[in-house]
Protein backbone atom coordinates (compact mmCIF):
# COMPACT_ATOMS: atom_id res chain seq x y z
CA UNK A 1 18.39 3.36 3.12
CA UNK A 2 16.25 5.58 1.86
CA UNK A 3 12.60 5.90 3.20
CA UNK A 4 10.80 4.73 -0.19
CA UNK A 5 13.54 2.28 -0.17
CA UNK A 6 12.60 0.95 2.95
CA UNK A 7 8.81 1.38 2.27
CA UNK A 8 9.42 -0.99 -0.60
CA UNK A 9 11.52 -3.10 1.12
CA UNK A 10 8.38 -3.69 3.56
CA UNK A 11 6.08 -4.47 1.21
CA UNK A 12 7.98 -6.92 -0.61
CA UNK A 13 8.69 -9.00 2.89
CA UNK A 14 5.13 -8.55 3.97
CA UNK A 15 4.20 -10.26 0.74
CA UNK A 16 6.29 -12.54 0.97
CA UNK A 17 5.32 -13.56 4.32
CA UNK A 18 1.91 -13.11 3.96
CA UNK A 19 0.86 -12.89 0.71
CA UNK A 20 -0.12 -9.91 0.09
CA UNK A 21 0.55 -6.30 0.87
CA UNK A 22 -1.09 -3.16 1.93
CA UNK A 23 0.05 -0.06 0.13
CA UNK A 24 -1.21 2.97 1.83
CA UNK A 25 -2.14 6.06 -0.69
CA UNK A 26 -2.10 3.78 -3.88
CA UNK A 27 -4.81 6.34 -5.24
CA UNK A 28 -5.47 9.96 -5.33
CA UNK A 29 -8.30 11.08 -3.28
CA UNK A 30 -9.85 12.01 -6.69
CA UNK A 31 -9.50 8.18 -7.93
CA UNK A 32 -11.04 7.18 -4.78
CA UNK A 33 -14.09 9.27 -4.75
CA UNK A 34 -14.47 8.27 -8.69
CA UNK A 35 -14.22 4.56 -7.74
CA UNK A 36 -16.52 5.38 -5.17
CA UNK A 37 -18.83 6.65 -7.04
CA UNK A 38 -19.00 3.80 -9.64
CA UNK A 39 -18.84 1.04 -6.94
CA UNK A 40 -22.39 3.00 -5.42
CA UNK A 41 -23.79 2.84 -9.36
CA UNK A 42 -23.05 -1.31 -9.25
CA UNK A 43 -25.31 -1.19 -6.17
CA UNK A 44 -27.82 0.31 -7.43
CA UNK A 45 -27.61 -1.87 -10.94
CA UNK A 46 -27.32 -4.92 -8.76
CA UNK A 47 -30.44 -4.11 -6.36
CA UNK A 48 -32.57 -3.84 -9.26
CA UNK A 49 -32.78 -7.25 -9.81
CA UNK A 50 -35.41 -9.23 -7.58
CA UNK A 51 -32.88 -12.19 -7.35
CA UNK A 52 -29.31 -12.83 -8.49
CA UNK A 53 -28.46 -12.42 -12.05
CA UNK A 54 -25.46 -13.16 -13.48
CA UNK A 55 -24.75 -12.37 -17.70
CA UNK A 56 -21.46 -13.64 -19.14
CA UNK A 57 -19.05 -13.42 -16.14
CA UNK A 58 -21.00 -10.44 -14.92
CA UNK A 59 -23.00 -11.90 -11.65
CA UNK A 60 -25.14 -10.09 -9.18
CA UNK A 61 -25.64 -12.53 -5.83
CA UNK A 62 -28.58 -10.87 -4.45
CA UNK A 63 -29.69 -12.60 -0.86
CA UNK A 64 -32.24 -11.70 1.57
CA UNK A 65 -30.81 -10.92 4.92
CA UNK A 66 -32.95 -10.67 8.16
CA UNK A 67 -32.41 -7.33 9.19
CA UNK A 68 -31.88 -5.64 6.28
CA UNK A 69 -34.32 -7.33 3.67
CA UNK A 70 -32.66 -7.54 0.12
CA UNK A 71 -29.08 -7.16 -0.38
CA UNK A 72 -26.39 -7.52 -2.97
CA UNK A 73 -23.93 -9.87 -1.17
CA UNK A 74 -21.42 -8.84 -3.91
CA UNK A 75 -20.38 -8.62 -7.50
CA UNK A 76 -18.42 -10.80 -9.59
CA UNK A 77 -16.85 -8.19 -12.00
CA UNK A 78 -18.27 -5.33 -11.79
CA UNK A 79 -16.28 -3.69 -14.33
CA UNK A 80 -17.56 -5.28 -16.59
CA UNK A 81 -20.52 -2.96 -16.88
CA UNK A 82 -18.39 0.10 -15.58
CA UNK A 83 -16.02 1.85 -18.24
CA UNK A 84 -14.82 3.62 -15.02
CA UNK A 85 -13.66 0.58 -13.19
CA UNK A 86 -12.62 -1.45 -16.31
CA UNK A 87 -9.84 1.81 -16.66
CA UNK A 88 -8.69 0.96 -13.09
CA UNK A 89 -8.68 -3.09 -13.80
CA UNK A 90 -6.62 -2.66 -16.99
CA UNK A 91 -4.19 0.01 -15.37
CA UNK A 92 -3.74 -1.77 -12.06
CA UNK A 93 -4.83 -5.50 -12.07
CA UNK A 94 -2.69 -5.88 -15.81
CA UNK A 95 0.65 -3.66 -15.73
CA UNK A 96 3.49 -4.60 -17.90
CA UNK A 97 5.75 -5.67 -16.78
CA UNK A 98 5.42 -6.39 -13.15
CA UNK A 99 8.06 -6.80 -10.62
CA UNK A 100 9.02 -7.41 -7.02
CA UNK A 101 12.56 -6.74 -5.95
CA UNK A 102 13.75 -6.58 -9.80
CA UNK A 103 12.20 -9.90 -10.70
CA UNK A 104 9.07 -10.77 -12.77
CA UNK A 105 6.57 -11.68 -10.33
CA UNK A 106 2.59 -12.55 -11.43
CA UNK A 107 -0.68 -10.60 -11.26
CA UNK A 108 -3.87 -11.80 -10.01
CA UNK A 109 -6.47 -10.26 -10.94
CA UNK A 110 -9.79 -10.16 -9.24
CA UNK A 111 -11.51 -12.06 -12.24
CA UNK A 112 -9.06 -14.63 -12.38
């Protein structure tokens, strides 16, 4: 077997087992450091707001924490203010088709 064959192969039972799978080097360095960069600007957005905000399915969960004062817990969607990250949620969160071993297996996105 081949060793992307067997990388593959890996994967798929992983899934299977677990339910999801790791897949090392899934971006370029380049698409990193861009996603990066976008994920640091939803920060920023987020900590703007004094408390959580949330617009459409865009939300903001801003808590104060006792060490560190106020945070952004996290952010439901966040590419939906990003063209950046809405490229990387319709390329990799929505590909057609999608399959697992040969057969048509679902997507779930992280908005769904």
């Amino acid at each position: 077997m081949e060793r992307k064959q067997r990388e593959t192969h890996a994967y798929t039972d992983h899934y299977r087992q677990k339910g999801y799978a790791v897949i090392r080097n899934f971006y370029l360095k380049e698409e990193v450091d861009e996603i990066a960069l976008s994920i640091d600007a939803v920060k920023s957005e987020g900590l703007r707001h004094e408390r959580s905000f949330r617009h459409k399915n865009l939300l903001y969960l801003i808590q104060q924490d006792p060490q560190y004062g106020k945070v952004l817990r996290f952010c439901q969607w966040p590419a939906y203010s990003s063209p950046v990250l809405v490229q990387y949620d319709d390329l990799y969160t929505h590909p057609e088709p999608h399959y697992i071993d040969g057969a048509p297996h679902p997507i779930k996105s992280a908005h769904e």
